[in-house]
C-alpha atoms as a PDB file:
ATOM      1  CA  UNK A   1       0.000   0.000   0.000  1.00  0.00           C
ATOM      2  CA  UNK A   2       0.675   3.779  -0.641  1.00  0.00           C
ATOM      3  CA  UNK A   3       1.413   6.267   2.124  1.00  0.00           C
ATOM      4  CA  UNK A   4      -1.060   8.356   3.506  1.00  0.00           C
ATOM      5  CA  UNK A   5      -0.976  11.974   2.588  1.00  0.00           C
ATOM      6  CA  UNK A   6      -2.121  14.521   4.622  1.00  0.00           C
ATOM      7  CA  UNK A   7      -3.788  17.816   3.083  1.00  0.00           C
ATOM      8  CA  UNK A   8      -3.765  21.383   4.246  1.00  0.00           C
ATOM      9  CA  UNK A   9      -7.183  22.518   5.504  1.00  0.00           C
ATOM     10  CA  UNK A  10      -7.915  25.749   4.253  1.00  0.00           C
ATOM     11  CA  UNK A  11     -10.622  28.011   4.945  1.00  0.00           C
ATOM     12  CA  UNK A  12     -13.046  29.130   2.495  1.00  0.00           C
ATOM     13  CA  UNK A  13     -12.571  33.174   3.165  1.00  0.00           C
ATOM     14  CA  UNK A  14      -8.362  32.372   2.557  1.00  0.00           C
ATOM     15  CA  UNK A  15      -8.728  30.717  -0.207  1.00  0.00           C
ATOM     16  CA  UNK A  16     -10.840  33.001  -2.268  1.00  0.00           C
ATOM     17  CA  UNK A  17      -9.697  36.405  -0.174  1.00  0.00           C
ATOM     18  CA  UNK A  18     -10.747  39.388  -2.709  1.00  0.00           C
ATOM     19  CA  UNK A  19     -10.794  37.570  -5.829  1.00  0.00           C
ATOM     20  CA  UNK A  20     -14.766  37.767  -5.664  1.00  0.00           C
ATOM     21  CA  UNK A  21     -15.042  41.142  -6.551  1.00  0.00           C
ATOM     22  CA  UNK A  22     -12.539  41.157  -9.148  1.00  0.00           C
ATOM     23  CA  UNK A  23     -13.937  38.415 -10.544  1.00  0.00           C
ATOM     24  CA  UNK A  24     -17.396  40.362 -10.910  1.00  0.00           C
ATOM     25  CA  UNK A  25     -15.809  43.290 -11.813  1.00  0.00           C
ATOM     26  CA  UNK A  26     -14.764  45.730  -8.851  1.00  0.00           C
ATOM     27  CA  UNK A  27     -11.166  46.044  -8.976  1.00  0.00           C
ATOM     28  CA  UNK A  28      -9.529  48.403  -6.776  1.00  0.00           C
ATOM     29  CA  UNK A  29      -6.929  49.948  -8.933  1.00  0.00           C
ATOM     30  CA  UNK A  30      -3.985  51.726  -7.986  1.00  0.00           C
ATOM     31  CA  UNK A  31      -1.184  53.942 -10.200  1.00  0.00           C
ATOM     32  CA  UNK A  32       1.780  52.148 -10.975  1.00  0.00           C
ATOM     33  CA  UNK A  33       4.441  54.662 -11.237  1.00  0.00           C
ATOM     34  CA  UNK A  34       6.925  52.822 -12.624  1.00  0.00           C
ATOM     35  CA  UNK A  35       5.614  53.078 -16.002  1.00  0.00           C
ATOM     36  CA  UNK A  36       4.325  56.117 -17.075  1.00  0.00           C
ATOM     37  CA  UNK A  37       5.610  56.753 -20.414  1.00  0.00           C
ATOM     38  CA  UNK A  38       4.745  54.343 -23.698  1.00  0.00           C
ATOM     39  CA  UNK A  39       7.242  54.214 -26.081  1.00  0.00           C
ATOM     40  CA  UNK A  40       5.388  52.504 -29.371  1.00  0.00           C
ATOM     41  CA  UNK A  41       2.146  55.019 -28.381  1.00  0.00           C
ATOM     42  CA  UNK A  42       4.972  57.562 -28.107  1.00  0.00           C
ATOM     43  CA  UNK A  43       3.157  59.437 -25.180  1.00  0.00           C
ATOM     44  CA  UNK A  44       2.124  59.397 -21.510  1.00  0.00           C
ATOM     45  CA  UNK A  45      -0.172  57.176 -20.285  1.00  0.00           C
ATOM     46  CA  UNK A  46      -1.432  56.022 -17.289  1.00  0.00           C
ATOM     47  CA  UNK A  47      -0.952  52.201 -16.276  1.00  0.00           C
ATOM     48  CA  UNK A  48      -3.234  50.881 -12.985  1.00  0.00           C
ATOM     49  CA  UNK A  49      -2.733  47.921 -11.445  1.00  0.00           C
ATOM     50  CA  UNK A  50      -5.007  45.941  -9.270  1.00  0.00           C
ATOM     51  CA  UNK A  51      -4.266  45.632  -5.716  1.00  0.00           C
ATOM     52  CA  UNK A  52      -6.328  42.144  -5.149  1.00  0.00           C
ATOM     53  CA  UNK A  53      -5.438  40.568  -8.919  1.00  0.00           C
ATOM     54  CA  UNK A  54      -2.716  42.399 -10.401  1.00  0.00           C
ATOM     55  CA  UNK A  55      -4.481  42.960 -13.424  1.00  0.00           C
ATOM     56  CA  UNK A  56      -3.598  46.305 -15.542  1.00  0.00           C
ATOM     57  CA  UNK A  57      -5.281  48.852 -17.013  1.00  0.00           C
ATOM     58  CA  UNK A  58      -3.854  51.451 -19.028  1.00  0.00           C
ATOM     59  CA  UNK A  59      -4.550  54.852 -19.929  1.00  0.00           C
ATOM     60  CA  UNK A  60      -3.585  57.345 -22.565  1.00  0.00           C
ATOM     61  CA  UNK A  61      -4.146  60.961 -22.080  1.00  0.00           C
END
């Protein structure tokens, strides 16, 4: 026979913490600083970056 493996018992709210609302659609975006200039658009833009998903967004003005 095999050895028995143990698993880690996670809860429900850790395992899913925040990705709910990104998931429907509520990101909570924050500036990224580091990039604020585009070179192939050839002008500023602004590039957000989810806090929960770390999805981006970007923005030309």
């Amino acid at each position: 026979m095999g050895d028995v493996v143990q698993f880690k018992k996670i809860k429900v709210s850790d395992k899913h913490k925040g990705k709910l609302l990104c998931k429907r659609g509520f990101h909570k975006w924050e500036i990224d600083k580091e990039k604020q200039f585009d070179v192939k658009q050839g002008r500023l833009v602004t590039v957000y970056k989810c806090k929960r998903c770390g999805k981006i967004k970007t923005e030309a003005k």
